[in-house]
C-alpha atoms as a PDB file:
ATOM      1  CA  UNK A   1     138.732 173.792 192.271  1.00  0.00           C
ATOM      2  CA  UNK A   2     137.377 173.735 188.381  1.00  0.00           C
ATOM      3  CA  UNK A   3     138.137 176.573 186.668  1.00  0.00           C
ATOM      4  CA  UNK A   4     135.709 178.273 184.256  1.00  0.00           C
ATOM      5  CA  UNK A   5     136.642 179.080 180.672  1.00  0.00           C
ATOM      6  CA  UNK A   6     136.770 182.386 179.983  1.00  0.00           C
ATOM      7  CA  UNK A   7     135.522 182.576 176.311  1.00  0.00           C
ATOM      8  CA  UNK A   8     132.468 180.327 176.568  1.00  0.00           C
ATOM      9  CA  UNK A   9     131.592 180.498 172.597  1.00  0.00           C
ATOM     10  CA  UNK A  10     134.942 178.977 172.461  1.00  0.00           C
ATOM     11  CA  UNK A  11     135.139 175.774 174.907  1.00  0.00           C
ATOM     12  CA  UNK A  12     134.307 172.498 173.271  1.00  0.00           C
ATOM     13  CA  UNK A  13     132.786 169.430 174.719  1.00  0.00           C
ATOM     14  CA  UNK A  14     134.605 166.348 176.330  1.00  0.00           C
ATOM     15  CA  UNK A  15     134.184 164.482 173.029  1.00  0.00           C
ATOM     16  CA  UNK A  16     135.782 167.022 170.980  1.00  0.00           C
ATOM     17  CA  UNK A  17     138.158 166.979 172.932  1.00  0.00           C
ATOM     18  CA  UNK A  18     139.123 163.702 173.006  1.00  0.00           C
ATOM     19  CA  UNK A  19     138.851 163.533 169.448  1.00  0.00           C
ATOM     20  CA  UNK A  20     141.577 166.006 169.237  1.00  0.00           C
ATOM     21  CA  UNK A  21     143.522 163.852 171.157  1.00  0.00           C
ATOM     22  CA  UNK A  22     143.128 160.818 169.743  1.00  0.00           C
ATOM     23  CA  UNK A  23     144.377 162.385 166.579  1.00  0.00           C
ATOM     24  CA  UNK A  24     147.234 164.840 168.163  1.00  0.00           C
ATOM     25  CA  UNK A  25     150.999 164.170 167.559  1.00  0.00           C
ATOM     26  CA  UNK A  26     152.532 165.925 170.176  1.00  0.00           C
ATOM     27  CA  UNK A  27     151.803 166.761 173.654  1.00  0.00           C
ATOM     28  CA  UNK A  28     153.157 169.008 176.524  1.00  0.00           C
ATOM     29  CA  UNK A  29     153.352 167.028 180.149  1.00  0.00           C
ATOM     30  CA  UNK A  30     153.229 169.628 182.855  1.00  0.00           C
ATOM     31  CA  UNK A  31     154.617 168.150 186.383  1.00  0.00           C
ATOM     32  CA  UNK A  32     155.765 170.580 189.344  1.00  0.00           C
ATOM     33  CA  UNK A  33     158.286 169.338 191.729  1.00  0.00           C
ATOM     34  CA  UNK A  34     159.058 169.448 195.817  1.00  0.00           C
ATOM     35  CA  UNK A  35     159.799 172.562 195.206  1.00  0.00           C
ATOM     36  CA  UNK A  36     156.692 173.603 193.590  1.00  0.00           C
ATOM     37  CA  UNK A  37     158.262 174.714 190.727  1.00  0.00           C
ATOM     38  CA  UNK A  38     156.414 174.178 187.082  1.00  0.00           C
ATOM     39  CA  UNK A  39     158.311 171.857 184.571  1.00  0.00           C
ATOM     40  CA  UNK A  40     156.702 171.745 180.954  1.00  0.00           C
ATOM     41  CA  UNK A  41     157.873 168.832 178.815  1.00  0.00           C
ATOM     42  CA  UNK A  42     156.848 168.104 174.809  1.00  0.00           C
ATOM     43  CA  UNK A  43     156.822 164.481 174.665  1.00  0.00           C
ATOM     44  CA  UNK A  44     155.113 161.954 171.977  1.00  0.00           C
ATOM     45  CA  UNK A  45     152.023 159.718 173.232  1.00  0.00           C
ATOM     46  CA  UNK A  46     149.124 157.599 172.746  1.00  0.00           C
ATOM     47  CA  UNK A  47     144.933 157.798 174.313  1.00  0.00           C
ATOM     48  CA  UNK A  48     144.609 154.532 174.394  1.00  0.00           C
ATOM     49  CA  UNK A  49     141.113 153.396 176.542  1.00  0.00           C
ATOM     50  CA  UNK A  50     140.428 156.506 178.148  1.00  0.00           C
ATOM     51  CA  UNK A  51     144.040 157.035 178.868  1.00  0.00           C
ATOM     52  CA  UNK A  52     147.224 158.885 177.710  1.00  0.00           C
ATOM     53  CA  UNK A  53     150.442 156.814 177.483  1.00  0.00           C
ATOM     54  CA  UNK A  54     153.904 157.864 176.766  1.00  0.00           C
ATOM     55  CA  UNK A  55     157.246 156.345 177.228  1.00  0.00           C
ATOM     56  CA  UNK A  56     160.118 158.062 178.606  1.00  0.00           C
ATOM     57  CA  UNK A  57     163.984 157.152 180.010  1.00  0.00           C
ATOM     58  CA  UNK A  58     164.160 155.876 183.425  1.00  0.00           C
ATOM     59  CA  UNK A  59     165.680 159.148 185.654  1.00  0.00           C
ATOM     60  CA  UNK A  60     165.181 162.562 184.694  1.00  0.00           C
ATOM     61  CA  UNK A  61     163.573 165.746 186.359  1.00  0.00           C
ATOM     62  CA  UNK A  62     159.980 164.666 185.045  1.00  0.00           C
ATOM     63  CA  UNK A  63     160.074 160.731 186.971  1.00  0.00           C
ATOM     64  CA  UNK A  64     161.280 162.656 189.752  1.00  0.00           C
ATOM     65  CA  UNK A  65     158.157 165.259 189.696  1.00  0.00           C
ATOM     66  CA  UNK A  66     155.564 162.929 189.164  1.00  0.00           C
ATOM     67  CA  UNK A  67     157.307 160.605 192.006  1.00  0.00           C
ATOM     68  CA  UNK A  68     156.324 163.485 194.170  1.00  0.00           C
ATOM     69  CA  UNK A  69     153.003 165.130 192.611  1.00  0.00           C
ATOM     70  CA  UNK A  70     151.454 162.728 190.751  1.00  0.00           C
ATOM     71  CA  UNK A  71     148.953 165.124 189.608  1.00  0.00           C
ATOM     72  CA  UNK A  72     150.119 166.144 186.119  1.00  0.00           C
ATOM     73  CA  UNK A  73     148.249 168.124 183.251  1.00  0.00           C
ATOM     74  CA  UNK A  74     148.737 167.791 179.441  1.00  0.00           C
ATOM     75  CA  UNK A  75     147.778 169.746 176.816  1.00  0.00           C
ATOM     76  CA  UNK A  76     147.410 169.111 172.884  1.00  0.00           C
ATOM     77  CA  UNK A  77     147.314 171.830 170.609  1.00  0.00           C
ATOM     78  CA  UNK A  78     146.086 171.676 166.591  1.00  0.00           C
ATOM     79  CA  UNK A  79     145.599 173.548 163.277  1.00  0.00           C
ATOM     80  CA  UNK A  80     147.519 176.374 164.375  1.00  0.00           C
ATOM     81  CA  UNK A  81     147.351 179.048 162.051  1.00  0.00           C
ATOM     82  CA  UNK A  82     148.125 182.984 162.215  1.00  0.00           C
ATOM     83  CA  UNK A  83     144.643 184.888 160.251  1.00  0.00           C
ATOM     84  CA  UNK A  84     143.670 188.524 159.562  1.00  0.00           C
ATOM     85  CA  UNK A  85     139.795 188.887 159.290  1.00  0.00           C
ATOM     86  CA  UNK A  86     140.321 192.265 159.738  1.00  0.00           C
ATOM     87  CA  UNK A  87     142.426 191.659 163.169  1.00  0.00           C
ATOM     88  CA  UNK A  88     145.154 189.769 163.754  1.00  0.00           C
ATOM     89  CA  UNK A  89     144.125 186.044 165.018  1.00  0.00           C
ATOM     90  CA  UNK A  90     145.194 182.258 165.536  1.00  0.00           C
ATOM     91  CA  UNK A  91     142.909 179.511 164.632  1.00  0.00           C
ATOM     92  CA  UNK A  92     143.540 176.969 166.755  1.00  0.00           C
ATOM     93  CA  UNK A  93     142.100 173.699 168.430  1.00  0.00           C
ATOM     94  CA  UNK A  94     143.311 172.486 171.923  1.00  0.00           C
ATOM     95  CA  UNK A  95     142.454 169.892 174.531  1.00  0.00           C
ATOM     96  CA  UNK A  96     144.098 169.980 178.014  1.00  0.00           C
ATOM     97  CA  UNK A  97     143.867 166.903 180.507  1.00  0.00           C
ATOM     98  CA  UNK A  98     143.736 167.217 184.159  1.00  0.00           C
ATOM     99  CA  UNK A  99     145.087 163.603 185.813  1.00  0.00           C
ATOM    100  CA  UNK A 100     147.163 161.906 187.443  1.00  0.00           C
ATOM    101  CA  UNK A 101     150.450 160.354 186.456  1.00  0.00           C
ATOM    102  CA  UNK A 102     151.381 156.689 187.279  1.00  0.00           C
ATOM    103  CA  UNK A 103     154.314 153.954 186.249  1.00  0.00           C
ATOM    104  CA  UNK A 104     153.065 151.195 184.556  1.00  0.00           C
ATOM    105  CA  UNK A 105     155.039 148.134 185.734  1.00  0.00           C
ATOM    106  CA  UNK A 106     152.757 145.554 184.242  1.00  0.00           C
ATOM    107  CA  UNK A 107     155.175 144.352 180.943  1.00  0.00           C
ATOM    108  CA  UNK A 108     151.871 143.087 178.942  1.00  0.00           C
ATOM    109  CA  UNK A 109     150.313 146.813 179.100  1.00  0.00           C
ATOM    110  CA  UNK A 110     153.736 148.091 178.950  1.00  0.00           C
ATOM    111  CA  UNK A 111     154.204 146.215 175.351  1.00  0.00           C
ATOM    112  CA  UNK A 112     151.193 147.248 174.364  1.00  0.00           C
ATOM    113  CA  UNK A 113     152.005 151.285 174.753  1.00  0.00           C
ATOM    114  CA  UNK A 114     155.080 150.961 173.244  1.00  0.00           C
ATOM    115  CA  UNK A 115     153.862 149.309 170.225  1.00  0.00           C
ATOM    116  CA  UNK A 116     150.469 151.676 170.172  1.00  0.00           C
ATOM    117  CA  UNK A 117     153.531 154.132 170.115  1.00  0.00           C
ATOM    118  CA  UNK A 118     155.667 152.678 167.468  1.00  0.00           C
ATOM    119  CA  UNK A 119     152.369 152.188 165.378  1.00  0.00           C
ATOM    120  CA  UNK A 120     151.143 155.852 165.599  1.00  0.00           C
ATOM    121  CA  UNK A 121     154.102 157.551 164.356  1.00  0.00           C
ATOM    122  CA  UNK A 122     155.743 155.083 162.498  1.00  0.00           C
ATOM    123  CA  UNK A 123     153.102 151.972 161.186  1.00  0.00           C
ATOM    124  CA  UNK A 124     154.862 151.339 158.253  1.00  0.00           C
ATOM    125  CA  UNK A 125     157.710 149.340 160.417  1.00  0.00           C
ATOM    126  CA  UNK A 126     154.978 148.128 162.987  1.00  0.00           C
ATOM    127  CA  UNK A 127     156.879 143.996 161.838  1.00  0.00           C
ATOM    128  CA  UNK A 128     160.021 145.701 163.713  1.00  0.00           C
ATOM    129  CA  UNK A 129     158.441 147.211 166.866  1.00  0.00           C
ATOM    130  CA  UNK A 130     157.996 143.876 168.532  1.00  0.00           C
ATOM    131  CA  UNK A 131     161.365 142.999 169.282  1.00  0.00           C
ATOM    132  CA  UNK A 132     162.487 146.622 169.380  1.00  0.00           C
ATOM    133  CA  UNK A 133     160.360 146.967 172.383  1.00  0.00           C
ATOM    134  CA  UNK A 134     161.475 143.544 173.884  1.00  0.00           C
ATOM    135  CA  UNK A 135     165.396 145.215 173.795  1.00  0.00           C
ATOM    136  CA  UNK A 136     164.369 148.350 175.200  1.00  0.00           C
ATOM    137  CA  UNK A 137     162.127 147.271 177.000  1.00  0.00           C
ATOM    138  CA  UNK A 138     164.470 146.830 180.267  1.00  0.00           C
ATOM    139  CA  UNK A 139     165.711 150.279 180.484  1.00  0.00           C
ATOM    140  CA  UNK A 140     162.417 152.159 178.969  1.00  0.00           C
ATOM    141  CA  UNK A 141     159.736 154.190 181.570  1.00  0.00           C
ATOM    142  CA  UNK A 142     156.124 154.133 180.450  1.00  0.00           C
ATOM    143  CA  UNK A 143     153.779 155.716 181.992  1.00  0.00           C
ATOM    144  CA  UNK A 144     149.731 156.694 182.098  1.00  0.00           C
ATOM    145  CA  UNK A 145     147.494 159.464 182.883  1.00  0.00           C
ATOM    146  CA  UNK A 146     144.701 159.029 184.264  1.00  0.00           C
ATOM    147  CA  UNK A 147     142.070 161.926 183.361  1.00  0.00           C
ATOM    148  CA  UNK A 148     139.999 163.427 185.791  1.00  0.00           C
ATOM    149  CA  UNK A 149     139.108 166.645 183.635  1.00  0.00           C
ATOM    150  CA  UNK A 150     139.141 167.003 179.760  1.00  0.00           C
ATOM    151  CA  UNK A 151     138.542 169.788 178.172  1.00  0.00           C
ATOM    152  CA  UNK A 152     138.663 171.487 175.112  1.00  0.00           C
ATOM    153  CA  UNK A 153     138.766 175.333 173.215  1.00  0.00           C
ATOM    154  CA  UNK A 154     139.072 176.388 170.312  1.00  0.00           C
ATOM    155  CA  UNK A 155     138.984 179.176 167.514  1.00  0.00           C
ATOM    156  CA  UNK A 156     137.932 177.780 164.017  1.00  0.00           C
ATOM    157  CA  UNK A 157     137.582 179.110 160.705  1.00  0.00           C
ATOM    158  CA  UNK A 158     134.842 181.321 160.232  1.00  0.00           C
ATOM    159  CA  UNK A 159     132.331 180.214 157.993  1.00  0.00           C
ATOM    160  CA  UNK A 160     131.964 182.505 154.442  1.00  0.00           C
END
């Protein structure tokens, strides 16, 4: 079931949403486990093709919920900032992903995430990522989401 956004003058479209992901820094992973209980996760990541790839350690409580429900969502949120127009307000832009979660096991794709990774949030060292990524490479998780949904909202400036 697609839900409808509430505050229609607000909701972007798929391309401006993507947009702010391509540029975002950080993310929050949302998984749910056996249990059905809700697990919320910031992590760093890449959209790379259409995708969103991050790398993470082998075990932990998020591997284990997406083992189980692969169906994750992930949400990016930018130029936060508290205003009074005459009411107390955010500013804010956000785009949320609706997808599904997979391992990548392939090591040439894997490479490549890890140094689209390395390049975003550090590309002054991009000459060291390479073998970096070949030592870690053994003991490192990386993993995609596939989108289904994208979608966007936000609450921008107003104009003077």
């Amino acid at each position: 079931m697609r839900y409808a956004i509430r505050r229609k003058d607000r909701a972007l479209t798929e391309e401006e949403a993507v947009s702010i992901l391509e540029k975002g820094v950080y993310g929050v992973l949302s998984t749910a486990g056996e249990d059905g209980l809700p697990y919320g996760v910031p992590l760093s990541y890449v959209y790379w093709e259409g995708s969103i790839y991050f790398h993470c350690a082998l075990q932990g409580r998020k591997i284990e919920n997406m083992a189980a429900r692969p169906q994750v969502s992930f949400c990016v949120v930018d130029g936060v900032r508290a205003v009074y127009e005459g009411n107390f307000s955010t500013n804010y832009e956000s785009a949320l992903v609706e997808g599904v979660a997979e391992r990548i096991d392939d090591a040439q794709e894997r490479k490549k995430a890890l140094f689209l990774l390395a390049d975003k949030y550090l590309p002054a060292y991009r000459e060291h990522a390479p073998a970096y990524i070949d030592k870690l490479l053994p003991v490192t998780g990386v993993y995609r989401i596939r989108p289904l949904i994208v979608s966007g909202k936000a609450r921008r400036p107003k104009k003077s």
